[in-house]
N, C-alpha and C. Protein backbone atom coordinates (compact mmCIF):
# COMPACT_ATOMS: atom_id res chain seq x y z
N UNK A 1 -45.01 70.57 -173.50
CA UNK A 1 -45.86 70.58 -172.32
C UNK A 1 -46.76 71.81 -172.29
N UNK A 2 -45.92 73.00 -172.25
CA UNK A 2 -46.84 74.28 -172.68
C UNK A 2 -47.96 73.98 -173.56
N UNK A 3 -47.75 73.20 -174.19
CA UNK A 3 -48.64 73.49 -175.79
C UNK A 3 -50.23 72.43 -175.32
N UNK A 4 -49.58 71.39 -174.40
CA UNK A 4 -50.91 70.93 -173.80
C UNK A 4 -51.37 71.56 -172.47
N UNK A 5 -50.97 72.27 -171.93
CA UNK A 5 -51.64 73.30 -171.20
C UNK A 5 -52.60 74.04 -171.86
N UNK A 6 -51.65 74.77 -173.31
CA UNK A 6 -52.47 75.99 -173.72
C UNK A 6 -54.31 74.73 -174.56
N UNK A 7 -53.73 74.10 -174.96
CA UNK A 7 -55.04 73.32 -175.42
C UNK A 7 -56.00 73.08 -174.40
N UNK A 8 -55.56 72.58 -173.38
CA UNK A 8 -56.70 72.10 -172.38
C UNK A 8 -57.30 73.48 -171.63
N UNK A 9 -56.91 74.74 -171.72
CA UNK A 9 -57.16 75.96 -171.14
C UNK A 9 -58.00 76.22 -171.98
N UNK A 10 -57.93 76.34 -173.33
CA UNK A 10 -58.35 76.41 -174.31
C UNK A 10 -60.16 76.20 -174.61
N UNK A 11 -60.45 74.84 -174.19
CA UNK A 11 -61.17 73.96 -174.10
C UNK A 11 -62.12 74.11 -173.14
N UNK A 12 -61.27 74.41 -171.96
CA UNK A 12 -61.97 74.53 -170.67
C UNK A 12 -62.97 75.98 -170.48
N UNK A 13 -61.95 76.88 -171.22
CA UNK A 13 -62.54 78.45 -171.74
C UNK A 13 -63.43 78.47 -172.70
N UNK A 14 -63.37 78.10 -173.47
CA UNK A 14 -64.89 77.80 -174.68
C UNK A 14 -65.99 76.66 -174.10
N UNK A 15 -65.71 75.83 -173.09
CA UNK A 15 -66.52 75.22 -172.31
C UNK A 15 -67.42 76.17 -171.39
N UNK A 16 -66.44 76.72 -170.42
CA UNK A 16 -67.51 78.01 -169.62
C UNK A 16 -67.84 79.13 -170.36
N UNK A 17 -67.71 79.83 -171.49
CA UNK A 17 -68.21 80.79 -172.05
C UNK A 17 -69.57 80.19 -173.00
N UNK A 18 -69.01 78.92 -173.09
CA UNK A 18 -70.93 78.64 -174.16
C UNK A 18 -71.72 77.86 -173.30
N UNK A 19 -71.27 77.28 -171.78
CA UNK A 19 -72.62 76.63 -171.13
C UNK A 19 -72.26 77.53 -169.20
N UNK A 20 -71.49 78.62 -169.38
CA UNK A 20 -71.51 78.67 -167.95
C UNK A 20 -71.97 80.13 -167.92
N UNK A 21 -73.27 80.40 -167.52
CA UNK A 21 -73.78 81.72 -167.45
C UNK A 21 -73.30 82.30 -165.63
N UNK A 22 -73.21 83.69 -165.64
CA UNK A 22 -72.88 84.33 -164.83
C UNK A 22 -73.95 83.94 -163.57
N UNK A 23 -73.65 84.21 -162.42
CA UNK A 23 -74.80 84.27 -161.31
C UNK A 23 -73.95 84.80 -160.34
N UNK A 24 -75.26 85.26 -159.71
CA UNK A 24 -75.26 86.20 -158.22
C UNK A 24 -75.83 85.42 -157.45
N UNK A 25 -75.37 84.63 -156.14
CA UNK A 25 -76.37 84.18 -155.25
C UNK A 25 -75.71 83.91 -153.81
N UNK A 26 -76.69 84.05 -153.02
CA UNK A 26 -76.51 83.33 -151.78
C UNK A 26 -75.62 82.65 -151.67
N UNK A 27 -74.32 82.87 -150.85
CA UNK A 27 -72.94 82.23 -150.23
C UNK A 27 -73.16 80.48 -150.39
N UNK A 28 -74.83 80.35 -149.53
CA UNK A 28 -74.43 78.45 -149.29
C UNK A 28 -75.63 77.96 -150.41
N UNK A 29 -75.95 78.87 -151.29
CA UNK A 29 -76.80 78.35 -152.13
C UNK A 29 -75.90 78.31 -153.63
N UNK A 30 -74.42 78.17 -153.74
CA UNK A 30 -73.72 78.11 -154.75
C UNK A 30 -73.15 77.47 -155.16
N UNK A 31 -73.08 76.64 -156.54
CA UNK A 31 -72.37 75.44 -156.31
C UNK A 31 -70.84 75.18 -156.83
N UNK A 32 -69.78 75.11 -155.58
CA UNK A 32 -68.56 75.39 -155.57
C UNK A 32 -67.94 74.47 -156.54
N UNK A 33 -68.77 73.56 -156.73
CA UNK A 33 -67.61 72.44 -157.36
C UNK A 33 -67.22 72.67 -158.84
N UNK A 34 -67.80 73.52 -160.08
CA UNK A 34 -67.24 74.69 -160.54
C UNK A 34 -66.26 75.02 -160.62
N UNK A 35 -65.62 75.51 -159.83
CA UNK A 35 -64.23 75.82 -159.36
C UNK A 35 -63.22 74.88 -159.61
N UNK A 36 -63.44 74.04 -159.37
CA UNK A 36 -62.61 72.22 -158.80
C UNK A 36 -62.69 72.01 -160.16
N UNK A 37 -63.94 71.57 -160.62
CA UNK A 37 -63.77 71.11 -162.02
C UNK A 37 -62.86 72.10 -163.37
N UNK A 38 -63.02 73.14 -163.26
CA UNK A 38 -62.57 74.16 -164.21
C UNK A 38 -61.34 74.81 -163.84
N UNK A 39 -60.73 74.99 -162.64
CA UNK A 39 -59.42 75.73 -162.17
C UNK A 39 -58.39 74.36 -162.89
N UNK A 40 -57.19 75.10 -163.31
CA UNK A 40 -56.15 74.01 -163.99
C UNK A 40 -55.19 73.60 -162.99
N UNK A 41 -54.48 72.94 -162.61
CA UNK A 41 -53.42 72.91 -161.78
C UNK A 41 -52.33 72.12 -162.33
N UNK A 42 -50.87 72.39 -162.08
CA UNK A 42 -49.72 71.50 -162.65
C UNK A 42 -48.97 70.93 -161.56
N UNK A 43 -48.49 70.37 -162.22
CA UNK A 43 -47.14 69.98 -160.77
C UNK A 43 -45.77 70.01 -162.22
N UNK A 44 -44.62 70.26 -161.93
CA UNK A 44 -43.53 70.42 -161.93
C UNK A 44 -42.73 69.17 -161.72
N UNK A 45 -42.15 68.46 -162.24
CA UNK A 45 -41.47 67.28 -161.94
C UNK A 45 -40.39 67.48 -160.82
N UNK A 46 -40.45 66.94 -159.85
CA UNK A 46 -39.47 67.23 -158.40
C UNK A 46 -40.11 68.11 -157.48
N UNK A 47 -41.19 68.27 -157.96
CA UNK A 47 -41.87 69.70 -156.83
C UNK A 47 -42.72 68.78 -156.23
N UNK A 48 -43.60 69.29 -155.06
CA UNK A 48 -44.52 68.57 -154.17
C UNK A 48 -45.69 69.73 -154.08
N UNK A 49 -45.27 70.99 -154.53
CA UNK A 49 -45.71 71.97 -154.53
C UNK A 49 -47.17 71.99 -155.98
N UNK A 50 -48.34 72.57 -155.66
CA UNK A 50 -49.28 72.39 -156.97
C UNK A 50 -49.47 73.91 -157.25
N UNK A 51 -49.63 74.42 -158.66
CA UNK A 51 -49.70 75.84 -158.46
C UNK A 51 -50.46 76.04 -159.80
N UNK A 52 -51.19 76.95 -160.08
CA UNK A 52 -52.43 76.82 -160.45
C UNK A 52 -51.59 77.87 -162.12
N UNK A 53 -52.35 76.73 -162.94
CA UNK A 53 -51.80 77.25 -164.30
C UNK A 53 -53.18 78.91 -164.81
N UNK A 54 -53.66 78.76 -164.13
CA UNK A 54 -54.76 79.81 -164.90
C UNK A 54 -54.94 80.94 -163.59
N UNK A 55 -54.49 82.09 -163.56
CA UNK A 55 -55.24 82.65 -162.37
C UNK A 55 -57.00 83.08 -162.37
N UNK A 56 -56.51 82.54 -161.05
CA UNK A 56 -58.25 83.40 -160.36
C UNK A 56 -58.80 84.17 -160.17
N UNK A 57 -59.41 85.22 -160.57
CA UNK A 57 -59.19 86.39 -160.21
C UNK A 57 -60.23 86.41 -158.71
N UNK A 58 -60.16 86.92 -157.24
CA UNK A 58 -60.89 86.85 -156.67
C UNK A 58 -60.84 88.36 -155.55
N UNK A 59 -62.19 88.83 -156.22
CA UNK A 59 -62.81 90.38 -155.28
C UNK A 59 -63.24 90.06 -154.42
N UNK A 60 -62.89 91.28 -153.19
CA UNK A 60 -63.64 90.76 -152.29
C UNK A 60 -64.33 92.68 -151.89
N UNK A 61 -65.25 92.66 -150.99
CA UNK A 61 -65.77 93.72 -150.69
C UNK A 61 -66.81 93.43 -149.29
N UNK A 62 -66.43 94.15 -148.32
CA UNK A 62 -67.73 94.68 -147.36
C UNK A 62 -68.09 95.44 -146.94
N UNK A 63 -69.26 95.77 -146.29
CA UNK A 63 -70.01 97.06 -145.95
C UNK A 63 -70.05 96.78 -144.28
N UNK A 64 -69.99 97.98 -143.81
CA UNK A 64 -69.31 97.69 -142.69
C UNK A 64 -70.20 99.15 -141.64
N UNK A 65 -70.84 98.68 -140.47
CA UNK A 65 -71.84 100.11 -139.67
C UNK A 65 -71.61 100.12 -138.04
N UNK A 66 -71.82 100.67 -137.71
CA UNK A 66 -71.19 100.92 -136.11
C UNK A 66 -72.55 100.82 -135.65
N UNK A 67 -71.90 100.12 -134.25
CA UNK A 67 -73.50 100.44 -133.24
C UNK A 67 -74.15 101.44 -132.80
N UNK A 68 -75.47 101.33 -132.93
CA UNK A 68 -76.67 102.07 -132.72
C UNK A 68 -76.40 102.79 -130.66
N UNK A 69 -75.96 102.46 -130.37
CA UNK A 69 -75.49 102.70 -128.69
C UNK A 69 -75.40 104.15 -128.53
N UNK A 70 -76.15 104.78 -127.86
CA UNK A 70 -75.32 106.54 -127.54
C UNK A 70 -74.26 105.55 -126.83
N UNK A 71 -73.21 106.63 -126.89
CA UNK A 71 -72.17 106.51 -125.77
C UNK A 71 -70.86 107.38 -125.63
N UNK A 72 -70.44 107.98 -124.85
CA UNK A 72 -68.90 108.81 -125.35
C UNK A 72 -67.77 107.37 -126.00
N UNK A 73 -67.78 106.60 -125.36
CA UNK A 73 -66.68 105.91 -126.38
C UNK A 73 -66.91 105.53 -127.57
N UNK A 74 -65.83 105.57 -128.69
CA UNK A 74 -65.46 105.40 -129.92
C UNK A 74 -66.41 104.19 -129.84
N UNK A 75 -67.06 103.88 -131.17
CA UNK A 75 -67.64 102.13 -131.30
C UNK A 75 -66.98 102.01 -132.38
N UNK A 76 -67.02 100.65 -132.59
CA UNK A 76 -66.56 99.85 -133.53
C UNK A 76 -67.07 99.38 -134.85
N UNK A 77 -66.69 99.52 -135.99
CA UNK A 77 -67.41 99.06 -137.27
C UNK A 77 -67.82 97.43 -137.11
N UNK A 78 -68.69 97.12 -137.28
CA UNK A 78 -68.97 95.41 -137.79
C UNK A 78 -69.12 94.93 -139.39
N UNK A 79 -68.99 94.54 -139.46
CA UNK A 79 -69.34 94.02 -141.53
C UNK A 79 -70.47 93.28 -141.02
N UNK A 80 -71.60 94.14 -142.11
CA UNK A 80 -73.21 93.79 -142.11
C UNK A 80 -73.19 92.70 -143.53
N UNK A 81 -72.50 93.12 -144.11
CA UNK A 81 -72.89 92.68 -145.65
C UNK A 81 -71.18 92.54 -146.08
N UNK A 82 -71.05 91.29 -147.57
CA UNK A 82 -70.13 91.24 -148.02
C UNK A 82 -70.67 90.69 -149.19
N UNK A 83 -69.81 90.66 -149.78
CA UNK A 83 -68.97 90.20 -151.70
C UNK A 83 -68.43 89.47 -151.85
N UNK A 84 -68.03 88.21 -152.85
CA UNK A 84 -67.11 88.14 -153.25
C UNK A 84 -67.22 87.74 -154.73
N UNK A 85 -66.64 88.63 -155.69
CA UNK A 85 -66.54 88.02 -157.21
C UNK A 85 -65.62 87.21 -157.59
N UNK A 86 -65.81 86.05 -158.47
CA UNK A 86 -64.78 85.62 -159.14
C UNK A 86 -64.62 84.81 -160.04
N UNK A 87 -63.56 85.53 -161.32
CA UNK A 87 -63.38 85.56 -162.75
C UNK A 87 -62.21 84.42 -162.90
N UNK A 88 -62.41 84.04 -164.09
CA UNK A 88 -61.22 83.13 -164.57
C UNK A 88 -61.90 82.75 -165.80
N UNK A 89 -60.68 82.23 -166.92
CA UNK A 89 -60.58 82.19 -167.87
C UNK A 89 -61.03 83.85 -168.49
N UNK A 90 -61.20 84.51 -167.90
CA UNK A 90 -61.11 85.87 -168.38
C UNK A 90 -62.98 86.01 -168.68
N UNK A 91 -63.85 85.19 -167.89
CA UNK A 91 -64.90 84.98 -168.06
C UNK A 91 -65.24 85.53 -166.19
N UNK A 92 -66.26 86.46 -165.89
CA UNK A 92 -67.00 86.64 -164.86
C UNK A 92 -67.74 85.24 -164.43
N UNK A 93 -67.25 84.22 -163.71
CA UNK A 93 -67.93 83.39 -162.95
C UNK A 93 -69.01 83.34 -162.24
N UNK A 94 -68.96 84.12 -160.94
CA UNK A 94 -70.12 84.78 -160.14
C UNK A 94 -69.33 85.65 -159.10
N UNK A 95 -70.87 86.42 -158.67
CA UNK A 95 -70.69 87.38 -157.02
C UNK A 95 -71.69 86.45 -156.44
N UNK A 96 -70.91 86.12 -155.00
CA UNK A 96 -71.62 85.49 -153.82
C UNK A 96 -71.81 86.54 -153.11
N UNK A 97 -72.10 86.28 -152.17
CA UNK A 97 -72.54 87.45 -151.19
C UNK A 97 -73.62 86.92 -149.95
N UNK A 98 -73.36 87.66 -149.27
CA UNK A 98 -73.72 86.95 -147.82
C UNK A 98 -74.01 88.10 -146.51
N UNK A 99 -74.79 87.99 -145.50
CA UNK A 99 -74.64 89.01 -144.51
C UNK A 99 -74.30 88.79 -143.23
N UNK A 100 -73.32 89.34 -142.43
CA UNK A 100 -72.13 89.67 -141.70
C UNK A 100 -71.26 88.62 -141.21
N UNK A 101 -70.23 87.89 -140.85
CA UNK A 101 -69.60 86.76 -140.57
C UNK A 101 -70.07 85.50 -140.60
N UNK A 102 -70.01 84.16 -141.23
CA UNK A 102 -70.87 83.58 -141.32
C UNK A 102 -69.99 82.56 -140.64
C-alpha cells in the first residue's frame, strides 16, 4: 500500500514542478481547486476519519496598525494587510494575500 502512495506522490510532484509555476495573487482571484486536485488523502480500513498523506505546509502572516484617534485610552491593533503561503510536495505553491478581514 505504501509503495502506491509513494508512486502516486511521486507523480503528482513531478506533475506540479514541470507545469505548476509559483504565483502571488489576490485572495479571490486564485484558483483553489489546485489544492483539491493535488493534496493526497487516505482512509485507513475501519476509520471514518481522512488524513492527508502529504503535508501542507501553510504560513500565515499579518500586519497589523492602531487608530489614527488622539485619545488617553490604549487603542487597539487592527490587521490592515495579510499572507498566506503554501508549499507541498516540497514545491512553493503560492502567497495569497489580501487587505484586512475579508
Amino acid at each position: 500500500m505504501n509503495e502506491k502512495l509513494y508512486k502516486a506522490a511521486a507523480v503528482r510532484s513531478g506533475y506540479l514542478s514541470k507545469y505548476h509555476r509559483y504565483k502571488m495573487q489576490y485572495w479571490d482571484k486564485f484558483d483553489y481547486t489546485i489544492l483539491s486536485r493535488n493534496c493526497m488523502y487516505y482512509k485507513k480500513k475501519g476509520k471514518f476519519q481522512k488524513g492527508s498523506w502529504n503535508d501542507i505546509i501553510i504560513s500565515a502572516d499579518t500586519e497589523t496598525s492602531k487608530g489614527h484617534e488622539i485619545s488617553d485610552d490604549p487603542q487597539v491593533n487592527h490587521v490592515v494587510a495579510w499572507t498566506i503561503s503554501i508549499r507541498m510536495f516540497h514545491i512553493n505553491i503560492c502567497t495569497i494575500y489580501g487587505t484586512k478581514p475579508s
